[in-house]
Protein backbone atom coordinates (compact mmCIF):
# COMPACT_ATOMS: atom_id res chain seq x y z
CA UNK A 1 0.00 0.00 0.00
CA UNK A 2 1.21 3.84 -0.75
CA UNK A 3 1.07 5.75 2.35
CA UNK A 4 2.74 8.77 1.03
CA UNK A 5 3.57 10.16 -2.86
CA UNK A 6 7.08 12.89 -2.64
CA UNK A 7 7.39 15.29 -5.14
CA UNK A 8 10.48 16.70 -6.75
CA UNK A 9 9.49 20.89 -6.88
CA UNK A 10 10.92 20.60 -10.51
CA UNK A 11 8.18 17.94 -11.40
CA UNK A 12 5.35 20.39 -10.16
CA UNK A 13 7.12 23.70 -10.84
CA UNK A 14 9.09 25.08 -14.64
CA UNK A 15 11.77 26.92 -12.94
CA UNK A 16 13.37 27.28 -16.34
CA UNK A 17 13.57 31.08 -17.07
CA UNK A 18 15.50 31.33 -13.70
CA UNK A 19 17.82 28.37 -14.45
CA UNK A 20 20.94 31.00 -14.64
CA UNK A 21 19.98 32.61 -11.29
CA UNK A 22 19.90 28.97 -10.10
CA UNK A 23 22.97 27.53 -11.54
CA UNK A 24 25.09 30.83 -10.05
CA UNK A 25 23.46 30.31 -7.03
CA UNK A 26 22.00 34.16 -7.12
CA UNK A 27 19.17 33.73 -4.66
CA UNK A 28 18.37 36.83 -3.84
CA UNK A 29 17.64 37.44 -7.45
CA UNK A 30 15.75 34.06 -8.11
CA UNK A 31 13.43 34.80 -4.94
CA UNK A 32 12.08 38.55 -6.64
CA UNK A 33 11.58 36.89 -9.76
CA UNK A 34 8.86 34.26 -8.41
CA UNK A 35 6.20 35.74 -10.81
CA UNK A 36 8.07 33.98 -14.18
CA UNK A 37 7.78 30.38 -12.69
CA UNK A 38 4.40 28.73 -13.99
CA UNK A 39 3.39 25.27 -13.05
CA UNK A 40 3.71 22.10 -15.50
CA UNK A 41 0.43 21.52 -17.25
CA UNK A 42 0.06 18.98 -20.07
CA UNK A 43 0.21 19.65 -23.93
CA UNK A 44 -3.36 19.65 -24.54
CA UNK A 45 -4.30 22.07 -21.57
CA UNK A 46 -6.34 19.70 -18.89
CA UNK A 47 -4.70 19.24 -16.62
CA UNK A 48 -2.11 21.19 -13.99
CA UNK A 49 0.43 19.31 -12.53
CA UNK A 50 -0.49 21.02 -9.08
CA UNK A 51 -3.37 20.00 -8.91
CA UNK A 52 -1.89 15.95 -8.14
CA UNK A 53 -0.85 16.99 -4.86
CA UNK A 54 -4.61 17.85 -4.06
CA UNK A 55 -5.97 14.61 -5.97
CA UNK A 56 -2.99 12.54 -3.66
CA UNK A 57 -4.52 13.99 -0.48
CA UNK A 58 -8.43 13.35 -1.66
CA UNK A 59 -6.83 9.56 -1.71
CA UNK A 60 -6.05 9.65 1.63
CA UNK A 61 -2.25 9.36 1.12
CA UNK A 62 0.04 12.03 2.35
CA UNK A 63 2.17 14.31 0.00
CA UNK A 64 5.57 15.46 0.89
CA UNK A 65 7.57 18.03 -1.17
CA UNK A 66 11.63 17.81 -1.79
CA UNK A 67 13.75 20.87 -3.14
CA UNK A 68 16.89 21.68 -3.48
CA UNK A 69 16.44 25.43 -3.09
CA UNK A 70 16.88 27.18 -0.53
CA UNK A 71 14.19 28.20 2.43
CA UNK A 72 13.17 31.25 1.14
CA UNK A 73 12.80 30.45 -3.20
CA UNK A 74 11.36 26.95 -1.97
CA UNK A 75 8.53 27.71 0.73
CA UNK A 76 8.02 31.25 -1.54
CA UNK A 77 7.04 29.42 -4.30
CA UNK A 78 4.88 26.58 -2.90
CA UNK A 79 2.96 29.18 -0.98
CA UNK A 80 2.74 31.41 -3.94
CA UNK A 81 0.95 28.41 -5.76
CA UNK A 82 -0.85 27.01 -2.48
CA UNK A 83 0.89 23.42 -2.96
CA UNK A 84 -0.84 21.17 -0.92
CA UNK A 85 1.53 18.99 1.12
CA UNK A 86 1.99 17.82 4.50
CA UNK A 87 5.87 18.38 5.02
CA UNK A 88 8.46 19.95 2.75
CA UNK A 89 12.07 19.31 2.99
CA UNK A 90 14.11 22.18 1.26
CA UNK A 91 17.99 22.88 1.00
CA UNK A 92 18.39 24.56 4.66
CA UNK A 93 18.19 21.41 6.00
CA UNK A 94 21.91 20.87 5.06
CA UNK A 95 21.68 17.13 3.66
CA UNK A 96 23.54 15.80 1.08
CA UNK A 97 22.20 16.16 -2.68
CA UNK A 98 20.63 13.20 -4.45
CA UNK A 99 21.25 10.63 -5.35
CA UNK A 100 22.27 10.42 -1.36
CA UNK A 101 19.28 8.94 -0.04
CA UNK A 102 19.26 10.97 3.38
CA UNK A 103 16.93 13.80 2.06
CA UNK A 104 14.29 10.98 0.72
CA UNK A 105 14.88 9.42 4.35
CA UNK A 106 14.08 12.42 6.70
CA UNK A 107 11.00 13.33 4.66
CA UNK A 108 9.50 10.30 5.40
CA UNK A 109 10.60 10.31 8.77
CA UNK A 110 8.90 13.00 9.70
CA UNK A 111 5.30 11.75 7.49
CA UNK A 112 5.79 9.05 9.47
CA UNK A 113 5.73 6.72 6.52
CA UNK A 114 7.96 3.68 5.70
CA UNK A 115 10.29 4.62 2.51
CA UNK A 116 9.50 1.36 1.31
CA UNK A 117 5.06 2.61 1.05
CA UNK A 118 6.65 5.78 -0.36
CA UNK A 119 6.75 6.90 -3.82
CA UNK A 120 9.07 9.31 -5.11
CA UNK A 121 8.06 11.26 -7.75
CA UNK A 122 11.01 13.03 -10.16
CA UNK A 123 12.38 13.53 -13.64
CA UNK A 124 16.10 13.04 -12.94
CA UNK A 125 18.39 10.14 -12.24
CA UNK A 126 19.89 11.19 -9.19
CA UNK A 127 16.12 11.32 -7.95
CA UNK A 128 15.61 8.14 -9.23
CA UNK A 129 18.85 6.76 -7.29
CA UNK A 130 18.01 8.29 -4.00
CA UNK A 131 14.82 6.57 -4.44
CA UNK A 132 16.36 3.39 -4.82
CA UNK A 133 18.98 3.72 -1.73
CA UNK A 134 16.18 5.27 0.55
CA UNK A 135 13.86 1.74 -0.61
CA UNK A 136 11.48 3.95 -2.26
CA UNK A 137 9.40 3.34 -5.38
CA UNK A 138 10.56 5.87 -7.88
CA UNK A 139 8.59 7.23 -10.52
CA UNK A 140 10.21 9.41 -13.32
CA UNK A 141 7.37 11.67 -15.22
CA UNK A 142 7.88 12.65 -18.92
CA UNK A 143 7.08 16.08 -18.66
CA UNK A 144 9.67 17.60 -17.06
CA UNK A 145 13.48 16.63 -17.30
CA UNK A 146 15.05 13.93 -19.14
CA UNK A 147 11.71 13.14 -20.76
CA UNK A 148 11.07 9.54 -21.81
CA UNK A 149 14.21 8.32 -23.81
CA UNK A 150 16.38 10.29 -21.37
CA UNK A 151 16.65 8.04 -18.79
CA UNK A 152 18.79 5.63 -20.17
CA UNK A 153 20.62 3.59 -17.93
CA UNK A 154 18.95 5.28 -15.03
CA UNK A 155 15.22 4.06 -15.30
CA UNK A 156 13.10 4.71 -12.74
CA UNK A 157 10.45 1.78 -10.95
CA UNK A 158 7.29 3.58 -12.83
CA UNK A 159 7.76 5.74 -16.00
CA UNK A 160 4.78 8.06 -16.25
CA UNK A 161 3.56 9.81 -18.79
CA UNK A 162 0.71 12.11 -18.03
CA UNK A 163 -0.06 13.68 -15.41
CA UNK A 164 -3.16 11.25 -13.94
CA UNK A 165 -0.75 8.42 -13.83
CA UNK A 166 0.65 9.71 -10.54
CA UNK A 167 -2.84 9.39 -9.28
CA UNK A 168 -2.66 5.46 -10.75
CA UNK A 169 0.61 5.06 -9.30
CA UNK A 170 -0.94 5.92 -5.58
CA UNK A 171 -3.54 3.76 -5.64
CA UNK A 172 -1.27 1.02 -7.56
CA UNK A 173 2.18 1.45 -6.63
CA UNK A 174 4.71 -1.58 -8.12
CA UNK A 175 2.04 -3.11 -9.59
CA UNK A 176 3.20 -0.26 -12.39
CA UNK A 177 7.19 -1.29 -12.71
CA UNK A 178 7.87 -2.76 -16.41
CA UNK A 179 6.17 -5.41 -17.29
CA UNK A 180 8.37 -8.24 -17.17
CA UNK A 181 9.45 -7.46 -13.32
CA UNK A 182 6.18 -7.63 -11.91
CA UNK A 183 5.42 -11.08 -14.14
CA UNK A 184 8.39 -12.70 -12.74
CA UNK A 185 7.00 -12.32 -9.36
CA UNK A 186 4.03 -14.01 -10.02
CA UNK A 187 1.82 -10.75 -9.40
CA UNK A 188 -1.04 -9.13 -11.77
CA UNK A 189 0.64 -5.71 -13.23
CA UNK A 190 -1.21 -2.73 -14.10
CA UNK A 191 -0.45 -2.15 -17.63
CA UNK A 192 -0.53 1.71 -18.70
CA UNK A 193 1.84 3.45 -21.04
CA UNK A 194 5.35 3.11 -19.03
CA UNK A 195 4.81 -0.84 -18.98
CA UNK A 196 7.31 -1.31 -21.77
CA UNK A 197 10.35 0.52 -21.88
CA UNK A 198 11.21 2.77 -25.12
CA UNK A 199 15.03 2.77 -25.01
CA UNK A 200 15.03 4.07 -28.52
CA UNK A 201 13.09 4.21 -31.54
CA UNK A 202 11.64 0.57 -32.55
CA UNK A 203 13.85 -0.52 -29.28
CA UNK A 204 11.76 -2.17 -26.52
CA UNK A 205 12.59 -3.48 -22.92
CA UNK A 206 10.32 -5.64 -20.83
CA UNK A 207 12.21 -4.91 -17.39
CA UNK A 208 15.63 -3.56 -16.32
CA UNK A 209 18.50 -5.52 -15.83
CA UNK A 210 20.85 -4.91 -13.07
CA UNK A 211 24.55 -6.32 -12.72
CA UNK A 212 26.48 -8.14 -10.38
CA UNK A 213 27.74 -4.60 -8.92
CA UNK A 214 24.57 -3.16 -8.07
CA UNK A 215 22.75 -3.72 -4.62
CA UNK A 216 19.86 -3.84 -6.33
CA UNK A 217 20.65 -6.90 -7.72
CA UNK A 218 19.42 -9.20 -4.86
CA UNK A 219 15.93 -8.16 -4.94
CA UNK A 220 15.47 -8.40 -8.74
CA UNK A 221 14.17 -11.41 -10.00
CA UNK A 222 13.94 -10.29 -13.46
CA UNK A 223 18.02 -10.29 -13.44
CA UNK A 224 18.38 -13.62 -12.07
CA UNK A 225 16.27 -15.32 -14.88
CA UNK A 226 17.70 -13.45 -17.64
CA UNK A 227 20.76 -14.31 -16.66
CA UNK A 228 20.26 -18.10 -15.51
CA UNK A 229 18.45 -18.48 -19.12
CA UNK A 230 21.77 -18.69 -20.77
CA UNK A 231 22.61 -22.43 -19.26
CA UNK A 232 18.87 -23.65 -17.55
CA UNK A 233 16.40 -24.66 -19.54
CA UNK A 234 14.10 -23.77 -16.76
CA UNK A 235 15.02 -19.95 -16.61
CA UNK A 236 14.84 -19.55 -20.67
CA UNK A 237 11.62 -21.13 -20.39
CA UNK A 238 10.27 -18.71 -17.59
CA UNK A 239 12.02 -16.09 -19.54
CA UNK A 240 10.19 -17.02 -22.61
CA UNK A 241 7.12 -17.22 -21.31
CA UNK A 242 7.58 -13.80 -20.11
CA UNK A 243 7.96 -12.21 -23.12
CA UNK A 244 5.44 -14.15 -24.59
CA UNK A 245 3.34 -12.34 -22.11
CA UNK A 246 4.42 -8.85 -22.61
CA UNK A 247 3.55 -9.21 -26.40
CA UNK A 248 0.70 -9.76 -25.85
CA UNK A 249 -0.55 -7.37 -23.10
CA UNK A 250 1.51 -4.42 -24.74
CA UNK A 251 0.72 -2.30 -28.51
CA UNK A 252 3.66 -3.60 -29.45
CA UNK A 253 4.19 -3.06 -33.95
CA UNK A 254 3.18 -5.88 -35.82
CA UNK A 255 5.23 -8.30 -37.58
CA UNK A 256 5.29 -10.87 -40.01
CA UNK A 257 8.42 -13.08 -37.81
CA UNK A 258 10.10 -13.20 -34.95
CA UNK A 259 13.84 -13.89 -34.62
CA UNK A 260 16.03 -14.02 -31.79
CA UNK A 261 20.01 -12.81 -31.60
CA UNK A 262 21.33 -16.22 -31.80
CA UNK A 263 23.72 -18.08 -29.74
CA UNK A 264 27.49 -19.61 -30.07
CA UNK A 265 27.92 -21.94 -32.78
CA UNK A 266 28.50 -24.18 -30.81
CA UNK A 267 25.39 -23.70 -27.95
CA UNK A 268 23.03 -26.41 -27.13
CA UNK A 269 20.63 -24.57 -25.61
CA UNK A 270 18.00 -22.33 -27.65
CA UNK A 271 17.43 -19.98 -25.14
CA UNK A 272 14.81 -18.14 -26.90
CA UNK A 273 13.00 -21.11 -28.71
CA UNK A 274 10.17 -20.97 -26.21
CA UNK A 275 10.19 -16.80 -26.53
CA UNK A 276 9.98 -17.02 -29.99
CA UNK A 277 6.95 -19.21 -30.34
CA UNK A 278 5.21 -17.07 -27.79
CA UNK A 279 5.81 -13.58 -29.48
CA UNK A 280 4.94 -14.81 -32.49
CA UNK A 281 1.13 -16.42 -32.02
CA UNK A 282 0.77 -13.56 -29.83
CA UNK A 283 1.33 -11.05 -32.90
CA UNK A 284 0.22 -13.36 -35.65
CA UNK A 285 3.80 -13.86 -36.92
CA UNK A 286 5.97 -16.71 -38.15
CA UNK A 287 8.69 -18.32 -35.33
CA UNK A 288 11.85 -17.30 -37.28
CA UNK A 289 13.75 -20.19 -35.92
CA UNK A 290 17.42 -20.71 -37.63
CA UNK A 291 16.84 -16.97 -39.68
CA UNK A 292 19.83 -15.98 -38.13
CA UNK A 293 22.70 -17.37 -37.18
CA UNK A 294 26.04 -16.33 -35.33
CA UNK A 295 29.11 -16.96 -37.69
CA UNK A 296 31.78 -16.38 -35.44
CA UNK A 297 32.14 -16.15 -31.67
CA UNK A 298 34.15 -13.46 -29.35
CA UNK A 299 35.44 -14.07 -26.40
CA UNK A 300 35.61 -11.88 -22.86
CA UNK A 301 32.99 -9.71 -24.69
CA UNK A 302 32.02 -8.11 -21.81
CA UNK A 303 35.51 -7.12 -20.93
CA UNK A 304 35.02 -4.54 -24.12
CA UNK A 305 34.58 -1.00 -23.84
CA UNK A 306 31.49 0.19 -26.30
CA UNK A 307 33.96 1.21 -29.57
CA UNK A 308 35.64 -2.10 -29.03
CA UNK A 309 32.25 -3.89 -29.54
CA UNK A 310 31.40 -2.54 -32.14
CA UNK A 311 34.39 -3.74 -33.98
CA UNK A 312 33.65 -7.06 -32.67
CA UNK A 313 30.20 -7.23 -34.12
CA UNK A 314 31.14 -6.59 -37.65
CA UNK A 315 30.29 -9.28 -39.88
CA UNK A 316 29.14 -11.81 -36.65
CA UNK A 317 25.77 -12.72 -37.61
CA UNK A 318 24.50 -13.86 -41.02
CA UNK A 319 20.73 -14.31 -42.51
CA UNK A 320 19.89 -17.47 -43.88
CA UNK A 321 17.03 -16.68 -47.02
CA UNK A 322 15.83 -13.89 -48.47
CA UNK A 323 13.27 -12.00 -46.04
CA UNK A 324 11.44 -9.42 -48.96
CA UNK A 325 10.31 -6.73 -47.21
CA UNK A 326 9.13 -8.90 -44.00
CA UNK A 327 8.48 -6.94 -40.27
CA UNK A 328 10.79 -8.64 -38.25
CA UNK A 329 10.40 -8.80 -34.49
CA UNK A 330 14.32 -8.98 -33.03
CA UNK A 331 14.48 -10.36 -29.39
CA UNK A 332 17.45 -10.80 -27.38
CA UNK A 333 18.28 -11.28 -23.44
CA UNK A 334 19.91 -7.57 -22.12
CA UNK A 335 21.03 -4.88 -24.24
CA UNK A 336 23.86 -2.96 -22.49
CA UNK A 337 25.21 -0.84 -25.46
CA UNK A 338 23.43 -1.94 -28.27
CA UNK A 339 26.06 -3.28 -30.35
CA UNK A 340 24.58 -6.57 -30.61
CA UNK A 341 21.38 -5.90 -31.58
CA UNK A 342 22.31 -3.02 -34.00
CA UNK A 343 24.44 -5.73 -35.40
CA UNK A 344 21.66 -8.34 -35.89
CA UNK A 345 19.72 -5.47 -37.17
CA UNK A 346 21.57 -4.56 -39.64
CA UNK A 347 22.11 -8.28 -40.90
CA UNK A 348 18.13 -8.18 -41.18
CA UNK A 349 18.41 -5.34 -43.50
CA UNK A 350 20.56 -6.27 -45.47
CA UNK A 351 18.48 -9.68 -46.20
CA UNK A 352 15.70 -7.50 -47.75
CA UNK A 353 13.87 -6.97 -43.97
CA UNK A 354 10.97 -3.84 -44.55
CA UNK A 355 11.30 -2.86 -41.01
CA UNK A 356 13.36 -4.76 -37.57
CA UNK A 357 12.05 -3.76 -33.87
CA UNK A 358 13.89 -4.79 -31.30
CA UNK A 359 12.47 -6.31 -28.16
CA UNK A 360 14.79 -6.57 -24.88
CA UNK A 361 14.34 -8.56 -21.54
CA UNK A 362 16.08 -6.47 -19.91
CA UNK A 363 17.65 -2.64 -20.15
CA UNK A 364 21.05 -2.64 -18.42
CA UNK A 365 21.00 -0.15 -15.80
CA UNK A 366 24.50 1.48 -13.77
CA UNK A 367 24.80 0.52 -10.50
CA UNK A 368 24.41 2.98 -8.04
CA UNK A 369 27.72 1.82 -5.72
CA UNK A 370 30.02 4.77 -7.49
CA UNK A 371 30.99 7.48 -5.41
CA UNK A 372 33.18 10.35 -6.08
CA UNK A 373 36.58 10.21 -4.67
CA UNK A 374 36.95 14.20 -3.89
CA UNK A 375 33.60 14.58 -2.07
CA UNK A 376 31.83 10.93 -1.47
CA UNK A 377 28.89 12.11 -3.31
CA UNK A 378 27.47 9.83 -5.58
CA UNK A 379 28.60 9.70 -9.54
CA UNK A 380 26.20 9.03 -12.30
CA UNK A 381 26.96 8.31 -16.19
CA UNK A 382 26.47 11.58 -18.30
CA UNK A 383 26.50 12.19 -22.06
CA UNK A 384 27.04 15.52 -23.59
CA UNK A 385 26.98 16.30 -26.91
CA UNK A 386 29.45 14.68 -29.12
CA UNK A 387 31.71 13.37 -25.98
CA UNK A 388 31.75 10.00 -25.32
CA UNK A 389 29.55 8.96 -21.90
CA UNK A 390 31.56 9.74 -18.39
CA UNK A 391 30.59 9.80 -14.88
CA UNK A 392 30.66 12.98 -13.07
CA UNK A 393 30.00 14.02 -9.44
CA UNK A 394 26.25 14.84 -9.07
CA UNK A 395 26.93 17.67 -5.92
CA UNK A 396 26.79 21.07 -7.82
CA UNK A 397 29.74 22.38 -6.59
CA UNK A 398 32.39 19.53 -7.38
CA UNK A 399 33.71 19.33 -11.20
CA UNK A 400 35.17 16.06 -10.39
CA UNK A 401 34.23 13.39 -13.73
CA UNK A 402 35.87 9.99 -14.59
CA UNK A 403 35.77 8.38 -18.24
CA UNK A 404 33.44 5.47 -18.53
CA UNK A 405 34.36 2.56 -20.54
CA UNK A 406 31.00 0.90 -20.90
């Protein structure tokens, strides 16, 4: 059960025509200039974002607020819009910035709510990891921030897209995580738009996938199967079965077959043979069994960095006929960088494929154990521009980054 729903200020509030007051930490100026911030409403006008943190209390479920302004810009501006909450935790408390989970902690200390029947609502990653370390559900929202291919290795539990799913998410809590991770536990999900995540265009993801890193990794069932699939029968056939289900709960593109990235040449397991079949009576396709096929093998390929892997995938895989302007459904296990599947992709092109979507178990996500090593503040995995992804410190005032070799 939710007892209380925490709001980010950022999600409720567009602070964006004072975002150089706030990144030069000119608060004086930020606080007489109040009257340009406007609440979040959505694109067709009917609903304000404020107006959740009334809906939340009408539920009976109590709303905190997190900020990381200070006292004066933060309590000015939710009594300028008359936010309804029941305690708000703002920068003069002195805590350390997400994705620290101490702020998440003391807010729900004092609603006098367990973190773990607390949902966090935000648009950022470090929100999302203070979430995770506090034992909170985390819900990202796609108005505001990243938006809803931003997220990348940083997913949140719930990803929301208007502004009545937080409402959903109160009543439903993880009943709402990605498909595939509340079907491994056996429970009945509440399908909505987040269900399945969109890591790119025509690139799907039933669940995230955490590594052996990651503390998260012990409560995630989802990880264990996907990676137990690649040597028990039993796990590839859960895992199949999973996906099976996902196609067919989800508005997932049709397709005429369904392929899988295949295994070593040498493999006597077809870990996606029972996936396959599923995915493909639940979208009316043909089981593209054998349509692909891996021509040469690599060793320690997770010991490559992402250029490296991309070498490595050139000329793997090979089609076996002609596939004249077929929809292909791709499936594969976890997609960490992509090289694979852009690989297999391609290969499906280049037989004659019309059009290849790509269906993941599982979206690798960065563990949340890196922590700066000039402040202790957590790091998180950036990319800017044309630069290749890094990790940099996530405390405003420390510069400190690190190259990632992901």
């Amino acid at each position: 059960m939710v007892g209380a729903v925490v709001f980010d200020l950022d999600t409720l509030l567009d602070l964006t025509p004072l975002a150089t007051e706030r990144r030069q930490a000119r608060w004086a100026e930020m606080a007489a200039r109040l009257d340009e911030v406007v609440p979040y409403s959505m694109p067709d006008g009917s609903i304000e974002v404020l107006e959740l943190t009334r809906w939340v209390h009408e539920l009976g479920v109590k709303v905190g607020i997190l900020s990381d302004l200070p006292g004066p810009v933060a309590r000015g501006l939710a009594e300028k819009f008359q936010t309804s909450c029941n305690k708000m935790l703002d920068a003069a408390e002195g805590l350390p910035p997400e994705p620290e989970p101490a702020r998440v902690e003391v807010l729900c200390e004092r609603l006098e709510v367990p973190s773990r029947a607390t949902v966090v609502v935000g648009a950022s990653m470090p929100s999302f990891g203070a979430a995770a370390r506090a034992g909170a559900l985390s819900a990202g929202v796609a108005w505001a921030g990243a938006g809803v291919n931003g997220w990348g290795g940083w997913q949140p539990d719930v990803r929301l897209h208007e502004a009545a799913d937080v409402v959903e998410v109160s009543e439903k809590g993880a009943a709402m995580r990605p498909l595939a991770e509340v079907l491994v536990e056996g429970e009945p999900p509440a399908v909505h738009w987040g269900s399945v995540i969109e890591v790119a265009e025509g690139v799907f993801a039933a669940g995230r996938y955490f590594t052996g890193t990651d503390r998260r990794l012990s409560s995630h069932k989802l990880s264990r199967v996907i990676a137990d699939s690649k040597a028990s029968p039993g796990a590839a056939t859960l895992l199949g079965e999973i996906l099976a289900d996902v196609a067919g709960r989800t508005e997932l593109p049709g397709a005429d077959l369904v392929v899988s990235v295949p295994g070593r040449p040498d493999a006597e397991l077809d870990r996606f043979g029972v996936a396959r079949a599923g995915i493909a009576e639940a979208l009316g396709a043909e089981d593209g069994h054998g349509v692909l096929a891996m021509v040469k093998d690599c060793e320690n390929y997770l010991q490559l960095d992402r250029d490296q892997r991309r070498m490595a995938n050139h000329g793997r895989f090979r089609a076996t006929r002609d596939l004249a302007g077929e929809r292909v459904v791709l499936i594969d296990g976890v997609m960490t960088t992509g090289a694979v599947t852009r690989a297999c992709a391609r290969e499906l092109l280049g037989a004659g494929a019309g059009e290849v979507w790509t269906l993941v178990a599982g979206v690798s996500q960065d563990a949340f154990e890196r922590e700066c090593p000039s402040c202790g503040v957590g790091m998180m995995r950036r990319v800017y521009g044309r630069f290749k992804p890094y990790y940099a410190c996530t405390k405003r005032a420390c510069d400190h980054w690190e190259r990632w070799d992901g």
